[in-house]
Protein backbone atom coordinates (compact mmCIF):
# COMPACT_ATOMS: atom_id res chain seq x y z
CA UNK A 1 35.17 -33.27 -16.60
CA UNK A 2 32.29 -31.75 -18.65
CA UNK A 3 34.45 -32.50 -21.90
CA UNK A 4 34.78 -36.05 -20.71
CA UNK A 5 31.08 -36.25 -20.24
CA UNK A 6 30.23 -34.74 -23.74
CA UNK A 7 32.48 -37.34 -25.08
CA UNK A 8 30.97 -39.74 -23.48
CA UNK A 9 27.08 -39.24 -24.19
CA UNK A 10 27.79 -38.74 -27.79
CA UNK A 11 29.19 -42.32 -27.90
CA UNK A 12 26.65 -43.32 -25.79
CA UNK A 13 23.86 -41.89 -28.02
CA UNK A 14 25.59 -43.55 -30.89
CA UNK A 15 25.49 -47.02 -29.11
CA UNK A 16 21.69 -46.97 -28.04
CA UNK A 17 21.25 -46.64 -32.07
CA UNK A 18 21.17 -43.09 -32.65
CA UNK A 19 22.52 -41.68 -35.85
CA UNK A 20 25.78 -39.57 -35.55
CA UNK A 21 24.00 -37.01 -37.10
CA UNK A 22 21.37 -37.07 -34.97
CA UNK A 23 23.86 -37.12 -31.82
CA UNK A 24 26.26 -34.08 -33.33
CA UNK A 25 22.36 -32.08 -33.67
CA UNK A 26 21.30 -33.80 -29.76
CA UNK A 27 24.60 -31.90 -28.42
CA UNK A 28 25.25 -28.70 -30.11
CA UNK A 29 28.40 -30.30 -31.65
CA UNK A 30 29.73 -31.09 -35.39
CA UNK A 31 29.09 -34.35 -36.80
CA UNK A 32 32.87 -34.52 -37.69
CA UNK A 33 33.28 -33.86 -33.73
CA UNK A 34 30.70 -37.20 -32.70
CA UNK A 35 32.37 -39.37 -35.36
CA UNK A 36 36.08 -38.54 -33.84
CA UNK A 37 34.89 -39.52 -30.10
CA UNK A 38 32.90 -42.46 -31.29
CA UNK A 39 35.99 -43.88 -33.27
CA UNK A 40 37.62 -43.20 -30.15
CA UNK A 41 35.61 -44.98 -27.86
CA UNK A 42 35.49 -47.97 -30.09
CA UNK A 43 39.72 -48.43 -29.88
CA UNK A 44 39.21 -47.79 -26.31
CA UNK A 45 41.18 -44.76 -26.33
CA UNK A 46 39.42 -43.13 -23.65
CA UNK A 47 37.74 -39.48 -23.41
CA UNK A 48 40.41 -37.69 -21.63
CA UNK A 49 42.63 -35.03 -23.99
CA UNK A 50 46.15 -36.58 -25.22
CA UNK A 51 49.07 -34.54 -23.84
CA UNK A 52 50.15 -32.03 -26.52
CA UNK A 53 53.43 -31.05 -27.80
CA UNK A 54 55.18 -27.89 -27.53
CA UNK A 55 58.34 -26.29 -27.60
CA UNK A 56 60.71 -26.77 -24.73
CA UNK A 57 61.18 -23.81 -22.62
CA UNK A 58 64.35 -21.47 -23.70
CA UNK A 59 65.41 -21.13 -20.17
CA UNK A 60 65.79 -23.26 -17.06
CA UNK A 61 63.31 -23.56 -14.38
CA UNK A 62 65.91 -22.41 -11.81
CA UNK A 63 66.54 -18.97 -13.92
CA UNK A 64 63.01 -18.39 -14.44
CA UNK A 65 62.07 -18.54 -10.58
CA UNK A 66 65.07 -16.25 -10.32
CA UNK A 67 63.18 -13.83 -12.53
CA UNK A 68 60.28 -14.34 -10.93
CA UNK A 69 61.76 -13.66 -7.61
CA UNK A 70 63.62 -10.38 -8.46
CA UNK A 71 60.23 -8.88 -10.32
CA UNK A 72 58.46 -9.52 -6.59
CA UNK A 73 61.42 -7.89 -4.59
CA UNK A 74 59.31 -4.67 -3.35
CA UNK A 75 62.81 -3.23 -2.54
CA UNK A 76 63.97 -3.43 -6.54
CA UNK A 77 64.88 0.17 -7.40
CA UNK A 78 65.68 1.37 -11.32
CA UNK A 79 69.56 1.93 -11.77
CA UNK A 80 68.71 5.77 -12.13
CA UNK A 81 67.37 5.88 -8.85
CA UNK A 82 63.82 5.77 -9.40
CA UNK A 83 61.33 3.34 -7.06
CA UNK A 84 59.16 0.95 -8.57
CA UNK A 85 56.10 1.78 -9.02
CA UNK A 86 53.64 -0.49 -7.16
């Protein structure tokens, strides 16, 4: 929410006929930073982040609770014998 409202006040600032110079020094931010959100808010794109890409997990969701599951087991014990150390 405070990125949001950062956003927000620098295109706000910006509106009410401040420089985006003078907005980018007003908030502790780059003036590259103040022109990006004020662009933004003029093709009423919002404030909020965009979702990012990334790449797609290598295993399945089921497997990796699996995982999960069998590192929590208190009663896992080493193939040699030896407890798990807690």
């Amino acid at each position: 929410m405070a990125r949001e409202y950062e956003r927000a006040m620098a295109a706000m600032l910006c509106r009410n006929g401040m420089g985006q110079k003078e907005a980018a020094q007003e908030l502790g931010k780059s003036y590259q930073w103040v022109r990006k959100w004020v662009k933004r808010e003029r093709e009423e794109s919002g404030f909020k982040d965009v979702p990012r890409s990334g790449r797609p997990r290598k295993i399945q969701e089921e497997t990796r609770n699996q995982i999960i599951n069998l590192l929590e087991d208190t009663s896992w014990q080493h193939p040699k014998g030896e407890k798990k150390v807690a």
